[in-house]
C-alpha atoms as a PDB file:
ATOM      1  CA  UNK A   1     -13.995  16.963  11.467  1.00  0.00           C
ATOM      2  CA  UNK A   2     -13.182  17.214   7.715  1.00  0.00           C
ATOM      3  CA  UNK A   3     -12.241  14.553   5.427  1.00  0.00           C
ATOM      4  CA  UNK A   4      -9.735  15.383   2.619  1.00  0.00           C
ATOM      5  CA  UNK A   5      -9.313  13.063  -0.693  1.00  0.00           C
ATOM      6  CA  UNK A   6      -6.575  12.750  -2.225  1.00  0.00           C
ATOM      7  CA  UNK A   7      -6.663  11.615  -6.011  1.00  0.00           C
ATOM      8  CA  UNK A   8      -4.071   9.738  -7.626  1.00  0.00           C
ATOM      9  CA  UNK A   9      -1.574  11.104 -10.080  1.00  0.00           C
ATOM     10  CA  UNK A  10      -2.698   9.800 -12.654  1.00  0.00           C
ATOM     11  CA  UNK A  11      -6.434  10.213 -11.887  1.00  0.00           C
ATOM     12  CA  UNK A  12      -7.800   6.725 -11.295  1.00  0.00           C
ATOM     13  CA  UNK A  13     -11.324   6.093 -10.827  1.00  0.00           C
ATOM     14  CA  UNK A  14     -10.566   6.147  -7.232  1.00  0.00           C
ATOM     15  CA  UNK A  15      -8.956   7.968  -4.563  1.00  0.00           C
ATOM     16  CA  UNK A  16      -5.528   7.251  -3.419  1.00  0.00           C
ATOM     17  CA  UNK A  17      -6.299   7.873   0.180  1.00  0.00           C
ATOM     18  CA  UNK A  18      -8.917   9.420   2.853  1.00  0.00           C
ATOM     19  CA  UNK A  19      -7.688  11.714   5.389  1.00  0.00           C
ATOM     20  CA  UNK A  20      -9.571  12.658   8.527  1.00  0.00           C
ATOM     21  CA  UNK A  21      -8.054  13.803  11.574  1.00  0.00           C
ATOM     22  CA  UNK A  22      -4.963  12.790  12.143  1.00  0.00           C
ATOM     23  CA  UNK A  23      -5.666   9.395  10.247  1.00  0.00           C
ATOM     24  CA  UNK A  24      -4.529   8.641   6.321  1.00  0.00           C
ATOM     25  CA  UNK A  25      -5.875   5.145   5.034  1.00  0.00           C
ATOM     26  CA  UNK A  26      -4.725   4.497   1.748  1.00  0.00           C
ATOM     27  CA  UNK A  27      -6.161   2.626  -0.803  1.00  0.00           C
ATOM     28  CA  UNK A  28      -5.092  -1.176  -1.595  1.00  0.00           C
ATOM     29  CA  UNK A  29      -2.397  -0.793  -3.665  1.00  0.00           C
ATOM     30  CA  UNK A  30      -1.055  -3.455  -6.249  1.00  0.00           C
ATOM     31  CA  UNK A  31       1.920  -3.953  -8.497  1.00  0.00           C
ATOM     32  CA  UNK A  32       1.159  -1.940 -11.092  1.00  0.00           C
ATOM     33  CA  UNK A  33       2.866   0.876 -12.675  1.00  0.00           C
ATOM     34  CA  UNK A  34       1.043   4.086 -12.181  1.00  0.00           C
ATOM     35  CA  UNK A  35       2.856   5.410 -15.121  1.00  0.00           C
ATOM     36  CA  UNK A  36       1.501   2.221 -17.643  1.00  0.00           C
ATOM     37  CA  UNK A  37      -1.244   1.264 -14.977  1.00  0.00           C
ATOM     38  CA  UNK A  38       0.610  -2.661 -15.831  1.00  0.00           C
ATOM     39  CA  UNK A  39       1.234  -4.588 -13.379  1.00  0.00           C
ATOM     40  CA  UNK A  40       5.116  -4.979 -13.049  1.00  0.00           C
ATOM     41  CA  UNK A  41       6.520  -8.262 -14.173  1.00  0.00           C
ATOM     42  CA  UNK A  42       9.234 -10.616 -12.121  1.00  0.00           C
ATOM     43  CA  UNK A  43       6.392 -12.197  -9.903  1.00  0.00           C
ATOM     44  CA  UNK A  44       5.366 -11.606  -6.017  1.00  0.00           C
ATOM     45  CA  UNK A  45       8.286  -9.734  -5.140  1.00  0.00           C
ATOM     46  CA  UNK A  46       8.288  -7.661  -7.767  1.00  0.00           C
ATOM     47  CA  UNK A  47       4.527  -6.655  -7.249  1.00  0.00           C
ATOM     48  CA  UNK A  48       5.309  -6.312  -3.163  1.00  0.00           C
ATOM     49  CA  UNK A  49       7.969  -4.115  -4.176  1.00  0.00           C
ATOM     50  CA  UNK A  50       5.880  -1.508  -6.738  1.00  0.00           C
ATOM     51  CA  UNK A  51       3.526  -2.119  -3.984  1.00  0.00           C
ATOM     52  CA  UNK A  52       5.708   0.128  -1.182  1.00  0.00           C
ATOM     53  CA  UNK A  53       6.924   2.200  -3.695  1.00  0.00           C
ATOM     54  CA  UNK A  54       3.382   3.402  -4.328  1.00  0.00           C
ATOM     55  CA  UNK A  55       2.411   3.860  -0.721  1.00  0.00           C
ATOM     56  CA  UNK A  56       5.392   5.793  -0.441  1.00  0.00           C
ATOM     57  CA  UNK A  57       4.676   7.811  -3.154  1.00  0.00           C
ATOM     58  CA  UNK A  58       1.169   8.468  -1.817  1.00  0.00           C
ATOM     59  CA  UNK A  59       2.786   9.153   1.626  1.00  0.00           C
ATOM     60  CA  UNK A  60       4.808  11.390   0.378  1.00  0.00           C
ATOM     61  CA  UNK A  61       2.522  13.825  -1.413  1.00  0.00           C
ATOM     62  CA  UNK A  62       0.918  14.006   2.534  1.00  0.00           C
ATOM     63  CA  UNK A  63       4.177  14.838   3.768  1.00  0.00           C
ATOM     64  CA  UNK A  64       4.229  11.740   5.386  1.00  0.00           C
ATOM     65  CA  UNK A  65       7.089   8.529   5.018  1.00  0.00           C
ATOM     66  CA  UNK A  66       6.867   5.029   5.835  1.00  0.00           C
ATOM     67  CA  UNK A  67       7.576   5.671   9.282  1.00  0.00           C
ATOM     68  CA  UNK A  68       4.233   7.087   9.554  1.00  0.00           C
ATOM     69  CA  UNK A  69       1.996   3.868   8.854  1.00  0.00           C
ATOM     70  CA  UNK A  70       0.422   2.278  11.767  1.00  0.00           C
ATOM     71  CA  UNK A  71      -1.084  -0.591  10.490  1.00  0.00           C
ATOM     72  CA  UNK A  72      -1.583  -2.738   7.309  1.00  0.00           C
ATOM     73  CA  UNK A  73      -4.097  -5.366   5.570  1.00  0.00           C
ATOM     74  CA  UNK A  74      -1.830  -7.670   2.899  1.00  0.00           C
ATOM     75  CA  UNK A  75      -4.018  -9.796   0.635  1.00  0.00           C
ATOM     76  CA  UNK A  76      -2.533 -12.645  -1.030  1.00  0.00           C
ATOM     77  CA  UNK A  77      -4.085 -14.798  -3.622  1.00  0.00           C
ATOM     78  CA  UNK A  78      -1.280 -17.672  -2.689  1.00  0.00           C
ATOM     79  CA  UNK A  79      -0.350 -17.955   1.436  1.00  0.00           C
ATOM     80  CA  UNK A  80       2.667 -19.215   0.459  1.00  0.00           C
ATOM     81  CA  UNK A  81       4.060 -16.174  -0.799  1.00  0.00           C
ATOM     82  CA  UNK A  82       3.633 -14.474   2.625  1.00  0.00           C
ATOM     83  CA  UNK A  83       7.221 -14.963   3.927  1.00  0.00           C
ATOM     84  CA  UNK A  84       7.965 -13.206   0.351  1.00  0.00           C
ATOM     85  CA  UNK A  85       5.626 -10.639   0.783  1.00  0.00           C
ATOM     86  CA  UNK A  86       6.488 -10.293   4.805  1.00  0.00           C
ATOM     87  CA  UNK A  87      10.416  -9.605   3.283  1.00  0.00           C
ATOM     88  CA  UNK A  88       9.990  -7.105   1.154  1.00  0.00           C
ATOM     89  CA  UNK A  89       7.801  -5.583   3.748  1.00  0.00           C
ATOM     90  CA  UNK A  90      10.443  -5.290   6.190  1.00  0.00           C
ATOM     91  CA  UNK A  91      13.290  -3.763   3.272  1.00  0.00           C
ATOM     92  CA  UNK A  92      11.175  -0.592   3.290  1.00  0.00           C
ATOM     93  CA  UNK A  93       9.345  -0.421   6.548  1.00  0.00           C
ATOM     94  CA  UNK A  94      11.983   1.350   9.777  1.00  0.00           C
ATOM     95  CA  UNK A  95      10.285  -0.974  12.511  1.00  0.00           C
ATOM     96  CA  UNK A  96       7.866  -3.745  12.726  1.00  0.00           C
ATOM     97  CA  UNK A  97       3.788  -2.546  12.591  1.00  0.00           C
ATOM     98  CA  UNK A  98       0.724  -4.252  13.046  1.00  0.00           C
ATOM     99  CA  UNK A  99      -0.816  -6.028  10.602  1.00  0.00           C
ATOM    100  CA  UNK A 100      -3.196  -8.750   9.173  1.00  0.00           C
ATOM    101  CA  UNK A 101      -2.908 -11.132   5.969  1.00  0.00           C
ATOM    102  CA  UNK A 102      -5.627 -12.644   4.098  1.00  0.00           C
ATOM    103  CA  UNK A 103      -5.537 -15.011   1.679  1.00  0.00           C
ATOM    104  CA  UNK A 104      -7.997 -14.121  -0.966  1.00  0.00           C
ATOM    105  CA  UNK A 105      -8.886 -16.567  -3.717  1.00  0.00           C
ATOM    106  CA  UNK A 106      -8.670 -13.050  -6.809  1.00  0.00           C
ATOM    107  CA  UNK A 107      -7.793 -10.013  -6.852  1.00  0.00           C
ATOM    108  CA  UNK A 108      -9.235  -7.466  -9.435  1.00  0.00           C
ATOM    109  CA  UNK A 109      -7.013  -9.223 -12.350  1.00  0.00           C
ATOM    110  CA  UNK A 110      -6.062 -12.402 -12.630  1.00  0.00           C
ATOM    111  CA  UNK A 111      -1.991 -11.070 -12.907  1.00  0.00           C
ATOM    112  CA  UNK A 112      -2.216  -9.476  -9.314  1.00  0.00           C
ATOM    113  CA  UNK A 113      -0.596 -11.618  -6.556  1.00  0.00           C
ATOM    114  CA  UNK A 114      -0.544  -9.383  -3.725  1.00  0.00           C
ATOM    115  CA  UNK A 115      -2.686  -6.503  -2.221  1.00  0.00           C
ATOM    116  CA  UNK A 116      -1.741  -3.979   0.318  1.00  0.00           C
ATOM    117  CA  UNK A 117      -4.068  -1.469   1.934  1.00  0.00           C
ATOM    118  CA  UNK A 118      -2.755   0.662   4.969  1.00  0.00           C
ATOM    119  CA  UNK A 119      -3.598   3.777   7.829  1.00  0.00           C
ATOM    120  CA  UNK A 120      -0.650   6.176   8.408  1.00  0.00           C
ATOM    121  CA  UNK A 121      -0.776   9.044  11.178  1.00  0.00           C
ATOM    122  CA  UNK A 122       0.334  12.386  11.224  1.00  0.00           C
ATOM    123  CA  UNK A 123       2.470  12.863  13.814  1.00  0.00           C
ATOM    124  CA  UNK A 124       2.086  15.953  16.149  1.00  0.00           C
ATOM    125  CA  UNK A 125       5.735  17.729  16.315  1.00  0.00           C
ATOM    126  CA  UNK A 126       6.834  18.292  19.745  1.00  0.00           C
END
């Protein structure tokens, strides 16, 4: 079985996602601009929102949609902002998926509220 990686665009020191098999797990995302690499401002929704827009975006390049994600891991630095988080969530995603939440007491700067990490498959047609 081969593993692809698939480098973000901008390069970033790390890969935007794995793919191996049918799988795809994507990197943990944040609200930041990949364009400025800033985290966007208007709070948790805001970031939740960059957040999909970028796994999208990564999807997308893959050939693959939203529809396509199986699971997801959301780390939040407040619990509270989960039913925030949880909406935004279900704007973008077609149907409800599995998923876990962790509250985490930092992310990797001290602006980022929210974390999302995720494993898409590629559907076989037919």
């Amino acid at each position: 079985m081969t593993l692809e990686i698939l480098d973000y665009e901008p390069a970033r020191r790390w890969a935007a996602a794995s793919v191996s098999g049918g799988l795809v797990f994507l990197a943990g995302e944040t609200g930041t601009d990949p364009a400025t690499m800033h985290t966007v401002p208007g709070g948790v929704e805001a970031q939740t929102e960059q957040i999909m827009r970028n796994i999208s975006a990564t999807l997308e390049r893959l050939g693959l949609g939203l529809g396509d994600v199986a699971r997801m891991t959301v780390y939040v630095t407040d619990i509270a902002d989960l039913p925030t988080v949880g909406g935004v969530r279900a704007r973008f995603l077609p149907r409800p998926i599995p998923s876990s939440t962790v509250q985490v007491c930092a992310l990797a700067r001290p602006d980022l509220m929210v974390e999302i990490d995720a494993i898409a498959v590629h559907r076989k047609p037919g």
